[in-house]
N, C-alpha and C. Protein backbone atom coordinates (compact mmCIF):
# COMPACT_ATOMS: atom_id res chain seq x y z
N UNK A 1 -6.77 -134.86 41.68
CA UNK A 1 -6.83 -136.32 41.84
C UNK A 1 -7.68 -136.67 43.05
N UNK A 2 -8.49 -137.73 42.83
CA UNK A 2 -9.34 -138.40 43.94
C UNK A 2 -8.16 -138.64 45.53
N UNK A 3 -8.91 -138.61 46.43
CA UNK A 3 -8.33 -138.97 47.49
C UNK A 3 -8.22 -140.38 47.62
N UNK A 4 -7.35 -141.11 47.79
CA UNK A 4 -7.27 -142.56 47.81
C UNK A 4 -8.27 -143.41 48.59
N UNK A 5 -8.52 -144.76 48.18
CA UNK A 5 -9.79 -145.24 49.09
C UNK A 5 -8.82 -145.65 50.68
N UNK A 6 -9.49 -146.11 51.61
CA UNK A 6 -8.26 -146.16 52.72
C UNK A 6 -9.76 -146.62 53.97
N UNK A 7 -8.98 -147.47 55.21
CA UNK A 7 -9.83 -147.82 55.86
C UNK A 7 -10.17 -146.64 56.76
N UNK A 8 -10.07 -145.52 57.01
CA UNK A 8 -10.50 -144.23 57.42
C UNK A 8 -11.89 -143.70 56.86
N UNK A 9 -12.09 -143.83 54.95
CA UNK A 9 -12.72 -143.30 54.33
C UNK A 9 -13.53 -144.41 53.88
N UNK A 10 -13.68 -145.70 53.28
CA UNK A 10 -14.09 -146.12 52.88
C UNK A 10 -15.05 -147.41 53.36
N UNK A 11 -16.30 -148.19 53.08
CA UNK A 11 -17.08 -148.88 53.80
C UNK A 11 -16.70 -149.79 52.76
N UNK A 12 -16.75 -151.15 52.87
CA UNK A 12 -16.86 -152.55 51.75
C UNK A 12 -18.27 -152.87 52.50
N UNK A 13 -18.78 -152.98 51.03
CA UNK A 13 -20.51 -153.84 51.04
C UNK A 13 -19.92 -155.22 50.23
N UNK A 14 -20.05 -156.40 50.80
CA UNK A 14 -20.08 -157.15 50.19
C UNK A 14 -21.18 -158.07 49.73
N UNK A 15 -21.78 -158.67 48.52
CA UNK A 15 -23.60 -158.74 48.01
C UNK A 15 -23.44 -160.06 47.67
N UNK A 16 -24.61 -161.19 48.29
CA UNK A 16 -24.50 -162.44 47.96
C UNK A 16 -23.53 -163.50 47.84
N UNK A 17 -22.21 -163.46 48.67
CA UNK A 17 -21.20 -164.55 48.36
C UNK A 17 -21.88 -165.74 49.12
N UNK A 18 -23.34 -166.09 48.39
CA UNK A 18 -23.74 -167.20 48.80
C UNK A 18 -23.66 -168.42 48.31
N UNK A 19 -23.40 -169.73 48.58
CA UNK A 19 -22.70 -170.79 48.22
C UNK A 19 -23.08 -171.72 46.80
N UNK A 20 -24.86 -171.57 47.05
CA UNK A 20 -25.22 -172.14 45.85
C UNK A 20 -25.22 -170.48 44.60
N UNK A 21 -25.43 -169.40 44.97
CA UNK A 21 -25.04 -168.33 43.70
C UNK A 21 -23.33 -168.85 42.55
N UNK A 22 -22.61 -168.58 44.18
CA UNK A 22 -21.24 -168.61 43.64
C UNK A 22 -21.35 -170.05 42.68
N UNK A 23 -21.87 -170.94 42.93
CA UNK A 23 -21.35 -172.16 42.03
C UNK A 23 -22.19 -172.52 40.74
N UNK A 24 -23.22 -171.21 40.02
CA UNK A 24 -23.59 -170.81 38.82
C UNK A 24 -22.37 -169.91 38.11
N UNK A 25 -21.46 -169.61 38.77
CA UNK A 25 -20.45 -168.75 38.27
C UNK A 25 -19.03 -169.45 37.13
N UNK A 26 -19.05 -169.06 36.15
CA UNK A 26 -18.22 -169.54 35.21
C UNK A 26 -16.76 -168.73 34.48
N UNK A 27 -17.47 -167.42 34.75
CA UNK A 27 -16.58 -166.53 34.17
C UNK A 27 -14.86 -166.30 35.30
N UNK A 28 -15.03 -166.85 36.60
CA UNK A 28 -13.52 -167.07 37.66
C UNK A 28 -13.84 -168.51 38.25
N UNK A 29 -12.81 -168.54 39.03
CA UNK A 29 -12.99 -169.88 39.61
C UNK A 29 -14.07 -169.65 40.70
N UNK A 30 -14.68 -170.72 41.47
CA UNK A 30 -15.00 -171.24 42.54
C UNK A 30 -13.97 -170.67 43.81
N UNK A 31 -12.89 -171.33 43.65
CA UNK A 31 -11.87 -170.90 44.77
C UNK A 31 -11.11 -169.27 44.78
N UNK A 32 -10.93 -168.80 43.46
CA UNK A 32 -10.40 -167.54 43.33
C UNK A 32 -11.23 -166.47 43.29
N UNK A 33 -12.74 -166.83 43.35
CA UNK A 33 -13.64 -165.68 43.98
C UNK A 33 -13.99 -166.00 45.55
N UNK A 34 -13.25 -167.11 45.62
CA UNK A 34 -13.49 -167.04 47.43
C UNK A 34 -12.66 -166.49 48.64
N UNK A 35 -11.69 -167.18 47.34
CA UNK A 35 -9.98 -166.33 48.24
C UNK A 35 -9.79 -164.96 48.48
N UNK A 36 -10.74 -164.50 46.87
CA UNK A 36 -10.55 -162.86 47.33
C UNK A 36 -11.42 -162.41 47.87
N UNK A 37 -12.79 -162.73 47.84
CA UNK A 37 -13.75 -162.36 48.94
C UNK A 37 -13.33 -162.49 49.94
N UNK A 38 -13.01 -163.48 50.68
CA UNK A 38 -12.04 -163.43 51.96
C UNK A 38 -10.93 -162.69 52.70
N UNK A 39 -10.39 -162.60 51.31
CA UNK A 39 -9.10 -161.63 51.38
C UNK A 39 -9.91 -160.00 51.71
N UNK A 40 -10.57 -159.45 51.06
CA UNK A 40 -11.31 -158.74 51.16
C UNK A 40 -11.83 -158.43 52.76
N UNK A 41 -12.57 -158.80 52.83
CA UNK A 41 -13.41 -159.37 54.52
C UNK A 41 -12.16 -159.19 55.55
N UNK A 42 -10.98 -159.76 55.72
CA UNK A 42 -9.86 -159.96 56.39
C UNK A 42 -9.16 -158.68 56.46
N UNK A 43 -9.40 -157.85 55.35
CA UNK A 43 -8.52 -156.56 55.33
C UNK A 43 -9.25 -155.25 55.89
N UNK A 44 -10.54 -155.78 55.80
CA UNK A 44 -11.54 -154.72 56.35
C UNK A 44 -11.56 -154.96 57.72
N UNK A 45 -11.65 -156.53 58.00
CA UNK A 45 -11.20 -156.14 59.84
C UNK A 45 -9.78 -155.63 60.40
N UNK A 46 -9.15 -156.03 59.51
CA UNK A 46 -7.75 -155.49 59.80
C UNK A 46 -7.84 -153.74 60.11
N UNK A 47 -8.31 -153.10 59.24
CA UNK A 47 -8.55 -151.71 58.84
C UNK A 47 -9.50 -151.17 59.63
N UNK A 48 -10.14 -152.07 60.10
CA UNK A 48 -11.79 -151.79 61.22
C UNK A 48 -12.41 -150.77 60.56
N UNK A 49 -12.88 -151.35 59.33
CA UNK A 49 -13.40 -150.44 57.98
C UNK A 49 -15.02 -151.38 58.41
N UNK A 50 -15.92 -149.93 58.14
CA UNK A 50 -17.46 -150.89 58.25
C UNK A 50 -17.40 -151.51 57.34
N UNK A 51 -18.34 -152.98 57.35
CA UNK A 51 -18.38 -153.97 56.48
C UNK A 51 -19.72 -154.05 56.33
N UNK A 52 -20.80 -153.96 55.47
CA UNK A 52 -21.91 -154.61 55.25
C UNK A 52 -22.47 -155.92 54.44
N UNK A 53 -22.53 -157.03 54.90
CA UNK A 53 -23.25 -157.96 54.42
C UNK A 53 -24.62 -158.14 53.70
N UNK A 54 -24.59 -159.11 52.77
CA UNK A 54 -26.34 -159.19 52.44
C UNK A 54 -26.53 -160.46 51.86
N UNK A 55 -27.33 -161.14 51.67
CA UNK A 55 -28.08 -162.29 50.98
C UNK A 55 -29.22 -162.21 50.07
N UNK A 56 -29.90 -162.61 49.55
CA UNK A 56 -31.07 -162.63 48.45
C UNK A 56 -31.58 -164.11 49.29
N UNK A 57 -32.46 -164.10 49.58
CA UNK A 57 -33.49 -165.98 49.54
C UNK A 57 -32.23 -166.71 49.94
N UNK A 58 -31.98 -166.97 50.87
CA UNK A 58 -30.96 -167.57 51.35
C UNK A 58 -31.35 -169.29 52.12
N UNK A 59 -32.97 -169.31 51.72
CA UNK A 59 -33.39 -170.28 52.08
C UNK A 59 -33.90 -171.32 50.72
N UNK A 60 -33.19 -170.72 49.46
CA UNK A 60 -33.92 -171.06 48.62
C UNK A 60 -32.32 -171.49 47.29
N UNK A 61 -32.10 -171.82 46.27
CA UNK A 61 -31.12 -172.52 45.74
C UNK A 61 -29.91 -171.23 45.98
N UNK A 62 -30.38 -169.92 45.84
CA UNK A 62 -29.31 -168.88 46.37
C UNK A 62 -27.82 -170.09 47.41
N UNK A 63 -28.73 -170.19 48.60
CA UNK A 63 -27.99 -170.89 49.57
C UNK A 63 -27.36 -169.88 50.43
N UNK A 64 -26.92 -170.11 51.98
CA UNK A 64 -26.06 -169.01 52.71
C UNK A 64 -24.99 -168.78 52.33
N UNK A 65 -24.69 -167.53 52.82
CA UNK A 65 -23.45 -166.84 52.83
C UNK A 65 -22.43 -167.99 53.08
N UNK A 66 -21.11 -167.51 52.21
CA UNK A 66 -19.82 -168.46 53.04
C UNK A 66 -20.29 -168.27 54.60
N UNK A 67 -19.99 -169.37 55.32
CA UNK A 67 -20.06 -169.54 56.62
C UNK A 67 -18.48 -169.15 57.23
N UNK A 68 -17.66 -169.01 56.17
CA UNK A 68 -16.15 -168.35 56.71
C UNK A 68 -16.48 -166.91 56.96
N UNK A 69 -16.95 -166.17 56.03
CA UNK A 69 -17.30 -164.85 56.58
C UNK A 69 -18.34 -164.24 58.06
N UNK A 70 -18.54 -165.54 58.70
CA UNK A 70 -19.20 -165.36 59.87
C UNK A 70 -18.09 -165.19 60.65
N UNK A 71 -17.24 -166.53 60.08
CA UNK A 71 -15.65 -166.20 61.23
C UNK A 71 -14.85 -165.49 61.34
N UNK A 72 -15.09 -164.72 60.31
CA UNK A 72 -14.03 -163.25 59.94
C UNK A 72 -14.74 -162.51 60.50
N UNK A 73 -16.10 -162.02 60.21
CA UNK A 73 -16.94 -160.90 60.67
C UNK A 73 -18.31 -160.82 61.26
N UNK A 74 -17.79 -161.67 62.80
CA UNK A 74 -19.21 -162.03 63.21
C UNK A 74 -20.29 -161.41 63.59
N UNK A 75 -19.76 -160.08 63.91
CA UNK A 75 -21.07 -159.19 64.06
C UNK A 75 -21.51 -158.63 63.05
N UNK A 76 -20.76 -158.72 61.38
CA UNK A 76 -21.28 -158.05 60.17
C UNK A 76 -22.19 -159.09 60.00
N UNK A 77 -22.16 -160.79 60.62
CA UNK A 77 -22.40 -161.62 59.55
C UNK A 77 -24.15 -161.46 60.26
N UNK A 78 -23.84 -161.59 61.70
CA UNK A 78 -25.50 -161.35 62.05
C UNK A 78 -26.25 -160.47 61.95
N UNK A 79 -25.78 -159.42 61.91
CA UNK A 79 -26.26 -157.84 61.29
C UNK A 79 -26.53 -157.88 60.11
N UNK A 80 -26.37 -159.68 58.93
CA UNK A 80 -26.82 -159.29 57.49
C UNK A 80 -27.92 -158.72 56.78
N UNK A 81 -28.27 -158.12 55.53
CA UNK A 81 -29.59 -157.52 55.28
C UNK A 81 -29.87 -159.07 54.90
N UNK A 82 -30.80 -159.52 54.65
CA UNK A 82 -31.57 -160.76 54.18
C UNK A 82 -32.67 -160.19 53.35
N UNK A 83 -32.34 -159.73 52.22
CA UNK A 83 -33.22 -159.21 51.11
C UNK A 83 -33.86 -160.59 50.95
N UNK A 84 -35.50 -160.46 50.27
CA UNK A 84 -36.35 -160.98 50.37
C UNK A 84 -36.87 -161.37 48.24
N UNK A 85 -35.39 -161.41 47.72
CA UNK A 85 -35.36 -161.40 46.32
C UNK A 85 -35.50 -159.86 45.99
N UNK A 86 -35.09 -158.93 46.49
CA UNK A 86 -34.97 -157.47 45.68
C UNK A 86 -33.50 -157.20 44.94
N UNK A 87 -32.98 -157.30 43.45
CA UNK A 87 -32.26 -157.42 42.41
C UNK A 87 -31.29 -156.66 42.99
N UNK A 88 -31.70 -155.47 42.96
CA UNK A 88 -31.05 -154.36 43.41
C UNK A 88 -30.91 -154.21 44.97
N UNK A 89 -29.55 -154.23 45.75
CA UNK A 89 -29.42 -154.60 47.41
C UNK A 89 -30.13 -153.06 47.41
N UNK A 90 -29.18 -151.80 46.38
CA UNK A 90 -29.58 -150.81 46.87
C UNK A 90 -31.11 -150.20 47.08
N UNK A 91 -31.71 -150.94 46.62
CA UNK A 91 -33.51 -150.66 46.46
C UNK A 91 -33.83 -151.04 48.17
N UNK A 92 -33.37 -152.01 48.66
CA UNK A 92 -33.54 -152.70 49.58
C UNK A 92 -33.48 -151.71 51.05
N UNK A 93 -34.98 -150.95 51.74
CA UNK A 93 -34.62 -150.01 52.10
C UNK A 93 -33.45 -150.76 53.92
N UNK A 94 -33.49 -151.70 54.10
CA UNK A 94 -32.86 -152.15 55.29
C UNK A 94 -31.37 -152.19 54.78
N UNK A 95 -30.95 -152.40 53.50
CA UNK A 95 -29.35 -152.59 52.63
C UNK A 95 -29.14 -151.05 52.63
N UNK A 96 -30.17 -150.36 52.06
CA UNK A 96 -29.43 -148.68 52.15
C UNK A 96 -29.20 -147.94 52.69
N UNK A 97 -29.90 -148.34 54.35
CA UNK A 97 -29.82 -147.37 55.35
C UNK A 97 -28.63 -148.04 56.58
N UNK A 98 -28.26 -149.64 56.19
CA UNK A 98 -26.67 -149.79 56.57
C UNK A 98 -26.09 -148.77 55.66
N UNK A 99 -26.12 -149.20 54.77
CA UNK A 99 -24.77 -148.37 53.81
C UNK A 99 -24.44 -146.92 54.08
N UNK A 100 -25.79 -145.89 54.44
CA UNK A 100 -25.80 -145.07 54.72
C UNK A 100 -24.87 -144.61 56.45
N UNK A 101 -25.81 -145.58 56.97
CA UNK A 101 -25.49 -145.06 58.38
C UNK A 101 -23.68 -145.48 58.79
N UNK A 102 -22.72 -146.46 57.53
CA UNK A 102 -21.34 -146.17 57.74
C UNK A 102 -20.56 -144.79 57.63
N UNK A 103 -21.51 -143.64 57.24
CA UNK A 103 -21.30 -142.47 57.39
C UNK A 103 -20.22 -142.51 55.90
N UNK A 104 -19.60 -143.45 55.11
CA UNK A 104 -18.81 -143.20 54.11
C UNK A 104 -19.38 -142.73 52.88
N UNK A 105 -18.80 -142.64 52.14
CA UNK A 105 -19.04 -141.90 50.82
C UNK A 105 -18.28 -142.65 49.77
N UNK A 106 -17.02 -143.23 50.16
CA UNK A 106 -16.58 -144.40 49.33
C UNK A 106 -16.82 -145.82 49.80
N UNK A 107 -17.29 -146.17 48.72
CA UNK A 107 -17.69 -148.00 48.49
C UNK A 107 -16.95 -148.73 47.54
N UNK A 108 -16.37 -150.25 48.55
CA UNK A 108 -15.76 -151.06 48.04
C UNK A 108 -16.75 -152.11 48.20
N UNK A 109 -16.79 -152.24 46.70
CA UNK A 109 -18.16 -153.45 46.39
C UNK A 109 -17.95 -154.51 45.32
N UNK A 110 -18.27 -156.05 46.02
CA UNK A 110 -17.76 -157.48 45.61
C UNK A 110 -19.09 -158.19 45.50
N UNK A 111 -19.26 -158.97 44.80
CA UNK A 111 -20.51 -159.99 44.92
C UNK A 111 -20.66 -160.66 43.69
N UNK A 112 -22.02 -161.84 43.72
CA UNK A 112 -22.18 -162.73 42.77
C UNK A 112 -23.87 -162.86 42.49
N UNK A 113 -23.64 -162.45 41.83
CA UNK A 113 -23.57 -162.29 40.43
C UNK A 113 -22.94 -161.32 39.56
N UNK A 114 -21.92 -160.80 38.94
CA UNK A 114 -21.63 -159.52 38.42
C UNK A 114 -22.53 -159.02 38.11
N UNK A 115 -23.20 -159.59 36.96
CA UNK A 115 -24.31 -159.08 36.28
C UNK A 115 -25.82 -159.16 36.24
N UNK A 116 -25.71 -159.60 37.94
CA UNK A 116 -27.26 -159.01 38.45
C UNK A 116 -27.01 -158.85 39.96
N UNK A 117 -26.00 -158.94 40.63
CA UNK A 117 -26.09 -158.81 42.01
C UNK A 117 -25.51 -157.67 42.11
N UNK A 118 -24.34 -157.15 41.35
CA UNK A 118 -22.98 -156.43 41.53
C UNK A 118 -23.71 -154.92 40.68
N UNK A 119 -24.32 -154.78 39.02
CA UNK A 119 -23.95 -154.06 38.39
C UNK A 119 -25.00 -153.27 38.92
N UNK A 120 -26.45 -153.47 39.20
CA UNK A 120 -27.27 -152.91 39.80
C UNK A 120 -27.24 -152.17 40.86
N UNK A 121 -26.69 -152.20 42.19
CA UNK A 121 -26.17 -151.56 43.40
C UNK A 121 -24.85 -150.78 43.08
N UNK A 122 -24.15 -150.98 42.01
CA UNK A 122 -23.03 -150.18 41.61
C UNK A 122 -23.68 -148.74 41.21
N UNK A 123 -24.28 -148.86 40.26
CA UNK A 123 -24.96 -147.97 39.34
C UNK A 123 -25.60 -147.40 40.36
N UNK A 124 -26.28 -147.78 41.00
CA UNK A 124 -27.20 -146.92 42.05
C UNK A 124 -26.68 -146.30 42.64
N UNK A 125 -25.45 -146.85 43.78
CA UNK A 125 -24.56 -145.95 44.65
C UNK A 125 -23.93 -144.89 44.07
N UNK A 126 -23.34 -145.04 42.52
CA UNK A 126 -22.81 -143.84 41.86
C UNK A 126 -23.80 -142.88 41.58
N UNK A 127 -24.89 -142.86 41.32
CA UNK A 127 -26.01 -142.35 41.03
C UNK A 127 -26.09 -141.27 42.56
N UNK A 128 -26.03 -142.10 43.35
CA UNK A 128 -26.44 -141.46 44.79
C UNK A 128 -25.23 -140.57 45.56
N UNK A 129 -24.41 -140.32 44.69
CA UNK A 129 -23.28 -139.49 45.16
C UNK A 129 -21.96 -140.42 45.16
N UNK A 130 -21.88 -141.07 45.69
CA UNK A 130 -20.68 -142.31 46.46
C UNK A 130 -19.56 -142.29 45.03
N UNK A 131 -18.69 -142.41 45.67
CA UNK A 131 -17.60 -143.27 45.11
C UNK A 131 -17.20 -144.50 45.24
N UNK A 132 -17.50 -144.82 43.86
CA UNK A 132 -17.51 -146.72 43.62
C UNK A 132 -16.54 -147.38 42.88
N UNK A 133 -16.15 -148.18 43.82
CA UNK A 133 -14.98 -149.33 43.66
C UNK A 133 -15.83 -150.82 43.13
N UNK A 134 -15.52 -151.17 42.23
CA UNK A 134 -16.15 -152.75 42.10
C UNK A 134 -14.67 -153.84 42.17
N UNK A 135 -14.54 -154.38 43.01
CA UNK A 135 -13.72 -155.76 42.90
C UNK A 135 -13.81 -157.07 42.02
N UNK A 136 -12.77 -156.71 41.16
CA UNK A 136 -13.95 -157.54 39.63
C UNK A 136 -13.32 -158.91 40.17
N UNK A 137 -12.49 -159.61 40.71
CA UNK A 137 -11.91 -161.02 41.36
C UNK A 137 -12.57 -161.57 42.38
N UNK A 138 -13.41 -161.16 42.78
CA UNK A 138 -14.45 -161.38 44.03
C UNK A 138 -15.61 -161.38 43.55
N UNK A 139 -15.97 -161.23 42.44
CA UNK A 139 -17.16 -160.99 41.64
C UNK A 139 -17.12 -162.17 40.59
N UNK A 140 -18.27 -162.60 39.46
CA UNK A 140 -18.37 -163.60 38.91
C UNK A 140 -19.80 -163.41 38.33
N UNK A 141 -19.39 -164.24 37.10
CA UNK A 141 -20.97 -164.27 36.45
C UNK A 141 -20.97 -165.71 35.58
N UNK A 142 -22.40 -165.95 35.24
CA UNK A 142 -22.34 -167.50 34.83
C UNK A 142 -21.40 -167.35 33.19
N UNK A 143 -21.69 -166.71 32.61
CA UNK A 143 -20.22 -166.31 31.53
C UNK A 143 -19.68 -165.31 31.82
N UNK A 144 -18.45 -165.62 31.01
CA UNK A 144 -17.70 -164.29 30.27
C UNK A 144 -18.01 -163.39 30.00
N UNK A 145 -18.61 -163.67 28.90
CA UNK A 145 -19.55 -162.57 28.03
C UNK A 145 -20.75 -161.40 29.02
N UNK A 146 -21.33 -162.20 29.84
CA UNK A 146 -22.41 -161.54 30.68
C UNK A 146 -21.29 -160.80 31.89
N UNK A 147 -20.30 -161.25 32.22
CA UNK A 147 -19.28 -160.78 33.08
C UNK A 147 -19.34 -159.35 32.30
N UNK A 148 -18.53 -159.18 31.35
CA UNK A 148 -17.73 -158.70 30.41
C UNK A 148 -18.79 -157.83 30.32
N UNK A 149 -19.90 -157.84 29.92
CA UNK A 149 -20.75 -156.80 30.09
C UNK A 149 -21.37 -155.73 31.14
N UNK A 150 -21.68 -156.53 32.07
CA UNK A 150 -21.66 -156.07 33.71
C UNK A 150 -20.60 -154.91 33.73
N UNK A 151 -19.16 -155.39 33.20
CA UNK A 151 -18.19 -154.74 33.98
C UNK A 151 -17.97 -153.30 32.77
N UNK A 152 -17.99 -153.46 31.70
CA UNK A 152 -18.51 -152.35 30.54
C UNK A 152 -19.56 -151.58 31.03
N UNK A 153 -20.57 -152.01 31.52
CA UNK A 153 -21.33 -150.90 32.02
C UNK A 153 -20.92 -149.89 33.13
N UNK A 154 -20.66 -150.55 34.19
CA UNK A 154 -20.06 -149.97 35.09
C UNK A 154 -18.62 -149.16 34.95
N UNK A 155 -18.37 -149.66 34.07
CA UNK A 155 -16.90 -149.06 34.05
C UNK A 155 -17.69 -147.54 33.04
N UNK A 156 -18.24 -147.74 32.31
CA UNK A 156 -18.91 -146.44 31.38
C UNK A 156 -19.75 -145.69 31.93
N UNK A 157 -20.41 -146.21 33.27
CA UNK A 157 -20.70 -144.90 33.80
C UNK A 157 -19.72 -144.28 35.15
N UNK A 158 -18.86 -144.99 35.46
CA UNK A 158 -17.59 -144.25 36.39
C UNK A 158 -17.52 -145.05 37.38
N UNK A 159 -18.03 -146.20 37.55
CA UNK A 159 -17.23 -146.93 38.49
C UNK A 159 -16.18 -147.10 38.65
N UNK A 160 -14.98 -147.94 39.70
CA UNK A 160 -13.55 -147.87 39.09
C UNK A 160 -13.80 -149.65 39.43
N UNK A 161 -12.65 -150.16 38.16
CA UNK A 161 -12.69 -151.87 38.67
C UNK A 161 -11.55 -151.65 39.44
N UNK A 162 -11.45 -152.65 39.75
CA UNK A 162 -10.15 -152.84 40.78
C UNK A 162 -9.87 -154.57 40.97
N UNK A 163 -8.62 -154.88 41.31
CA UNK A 163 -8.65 -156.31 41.21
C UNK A 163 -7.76 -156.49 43.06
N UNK A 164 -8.47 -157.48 43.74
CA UNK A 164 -7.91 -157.81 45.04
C UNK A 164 -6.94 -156.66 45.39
N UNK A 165 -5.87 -157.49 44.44
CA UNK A 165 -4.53 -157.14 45.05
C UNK A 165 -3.87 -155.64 44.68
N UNK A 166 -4.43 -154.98 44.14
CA UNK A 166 -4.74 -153.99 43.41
C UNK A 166 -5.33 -152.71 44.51
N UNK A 167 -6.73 -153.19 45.08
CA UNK A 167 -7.18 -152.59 46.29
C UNK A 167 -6.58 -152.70 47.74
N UNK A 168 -6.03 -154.36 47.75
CA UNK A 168 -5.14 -153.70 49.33
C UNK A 168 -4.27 -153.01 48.84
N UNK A 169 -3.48 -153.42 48.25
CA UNK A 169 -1.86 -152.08 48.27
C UNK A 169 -2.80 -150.30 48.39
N UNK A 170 -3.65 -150.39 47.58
CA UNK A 170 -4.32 -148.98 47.51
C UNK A 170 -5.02 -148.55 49.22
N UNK A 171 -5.31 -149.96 50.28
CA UNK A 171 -5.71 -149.34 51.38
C UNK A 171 -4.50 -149.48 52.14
N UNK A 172 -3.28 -150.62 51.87
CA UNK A 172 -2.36 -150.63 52.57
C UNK A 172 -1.38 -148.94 52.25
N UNK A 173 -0.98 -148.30 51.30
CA UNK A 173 -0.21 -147.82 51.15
C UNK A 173 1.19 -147.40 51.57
N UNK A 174 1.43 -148.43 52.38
CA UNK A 174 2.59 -148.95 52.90
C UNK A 174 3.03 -149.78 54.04
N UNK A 175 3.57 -150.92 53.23
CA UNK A 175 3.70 -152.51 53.56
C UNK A 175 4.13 -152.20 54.86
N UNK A 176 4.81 -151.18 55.33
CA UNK A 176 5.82 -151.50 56.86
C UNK A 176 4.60 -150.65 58.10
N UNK A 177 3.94 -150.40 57.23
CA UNK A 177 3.06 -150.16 58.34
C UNK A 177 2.59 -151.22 59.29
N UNK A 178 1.70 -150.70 60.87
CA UNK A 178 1.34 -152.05 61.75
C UNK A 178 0.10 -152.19 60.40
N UNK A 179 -0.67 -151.79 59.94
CA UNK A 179 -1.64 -152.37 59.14
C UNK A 179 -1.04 -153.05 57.82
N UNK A 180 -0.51 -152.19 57.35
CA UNK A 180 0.46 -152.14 56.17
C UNK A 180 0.57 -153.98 56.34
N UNK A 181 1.51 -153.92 57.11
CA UNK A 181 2.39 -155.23 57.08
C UNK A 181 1.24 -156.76 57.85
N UNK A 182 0.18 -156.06 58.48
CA UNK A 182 -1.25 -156.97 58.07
C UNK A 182 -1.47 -157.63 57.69
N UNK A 183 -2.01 -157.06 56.36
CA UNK A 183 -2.65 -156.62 54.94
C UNK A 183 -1.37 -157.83 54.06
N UNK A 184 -0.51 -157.40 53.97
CA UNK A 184 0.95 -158.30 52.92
C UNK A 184 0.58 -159.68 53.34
N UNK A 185 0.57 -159.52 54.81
CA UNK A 185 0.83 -160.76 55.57
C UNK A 185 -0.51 -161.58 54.86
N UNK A 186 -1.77 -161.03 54.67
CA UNK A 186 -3.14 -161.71 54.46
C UNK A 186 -2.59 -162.25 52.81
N UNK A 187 -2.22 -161.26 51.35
CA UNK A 187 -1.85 -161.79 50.64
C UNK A 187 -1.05 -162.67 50.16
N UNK A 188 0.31 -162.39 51.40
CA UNK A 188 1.45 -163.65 51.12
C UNK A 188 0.61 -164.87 51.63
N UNK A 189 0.06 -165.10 52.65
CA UNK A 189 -0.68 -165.98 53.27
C UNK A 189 -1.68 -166.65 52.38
N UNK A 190 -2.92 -165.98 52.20
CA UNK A 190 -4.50 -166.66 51.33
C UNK A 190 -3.91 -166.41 49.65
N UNK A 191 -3.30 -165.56 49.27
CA UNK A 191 -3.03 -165.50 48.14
C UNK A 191 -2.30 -166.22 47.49
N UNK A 192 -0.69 -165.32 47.34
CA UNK A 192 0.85 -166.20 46.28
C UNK A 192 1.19 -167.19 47.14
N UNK A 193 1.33 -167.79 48.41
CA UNK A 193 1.53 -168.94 48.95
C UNK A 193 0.42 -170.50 48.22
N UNK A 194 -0.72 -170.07 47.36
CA UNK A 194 -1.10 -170.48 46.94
C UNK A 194 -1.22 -170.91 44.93
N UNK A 195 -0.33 -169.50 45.06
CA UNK A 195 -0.60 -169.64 43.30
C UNK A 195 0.67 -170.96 42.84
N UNK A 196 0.86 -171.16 41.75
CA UNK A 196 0.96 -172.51 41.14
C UNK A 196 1.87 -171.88 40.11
């Protein structure tokens, strides 16, 4: 059995949660790919797990990054790659040589577009050795259908999906921990304090 992902072992890249991308997105909400992107972001500082940021044309209908993820992770947020429209972050030689230099080998990876921001840098990193996590609740595509495909691919060549709440318990692995109990605290909090 794989060794569990965990903030020891693992880096989160998170790709484009930029404001005008996210709001072409149809296949999750608006708010429930933000909550968990966030949620996300929050657990990695908790964990003091490297975080890498990135954007596409961020001057152009893309639009910037949530400006909350500056407040969560202000030195990831100025350290972002600012790809210059390259599809693939991983092509992007300034995106691969962060990713690289977190020294990890497992990647927890979120972004928007599924099915052009997300499935492309998935595929690559598995390609390149890594072990890949995709966060399909933090992720989004303008349909279903194009979702739904994205995540078929990836899942058929060995990515693993994973959903939010799904991946903390897997980095928390136990709630009474000082992280442990964190981590709960971030989901009881941004999460079920919110569901309906």
């Amino acid at each position: 059995m794989k060794e569990n992902f965990s903030g020891n072992n693992a880096a989160m890249l998170l790709i484009d949660h930029q404001v005008g991308t996210m709001g072409w997105v149809r296949s999750i909400s608006f708010d429930e790919m933000k909550t968990n992107t966030l949620v996300l972001a929050k657990a990695a500082k908790v964990l003091n797990m490297p975080v890498v940021l990135t954007s596409s044309m961020e001057e152009y209908a893309q639009g910037p990054l949530l400006n909350e993820l500056e407040e969560i992770l202000p030195e990831e947020f100025e350290a972002r790659i600012k790809r210059l429209g390259v599809v693939n972050a991983m092509d992007d030689e300034n995106f691969s040589n962060a990713v690289k230099d977190t020294g990890r080998k497992k990647l927890i990876m979120a972004g928007v577009t599924t099915d052009v921001c997300i499935v492309y840098p998935a595929l690559t990193a598995l390609s390149e050795g890594y072990d890949v996590q995709v966060v399909v609740d933090a992720c989004g595509s303008p349909t279903k259908l194009s979702d739904e495909m994205a995540l078929r691919r990836m899942e058929k060549a060995g990515v693993t999906l994973t959903s939010t709440n799904q991946l903390i318990a897997e980095l928390a692995q136990n709630w009474t921990t000082p992280e442990g109990s964190k981590l709960i605290e971030i989901l009881m909090t941004d999460v079920f304090s919110k569901m309906q």
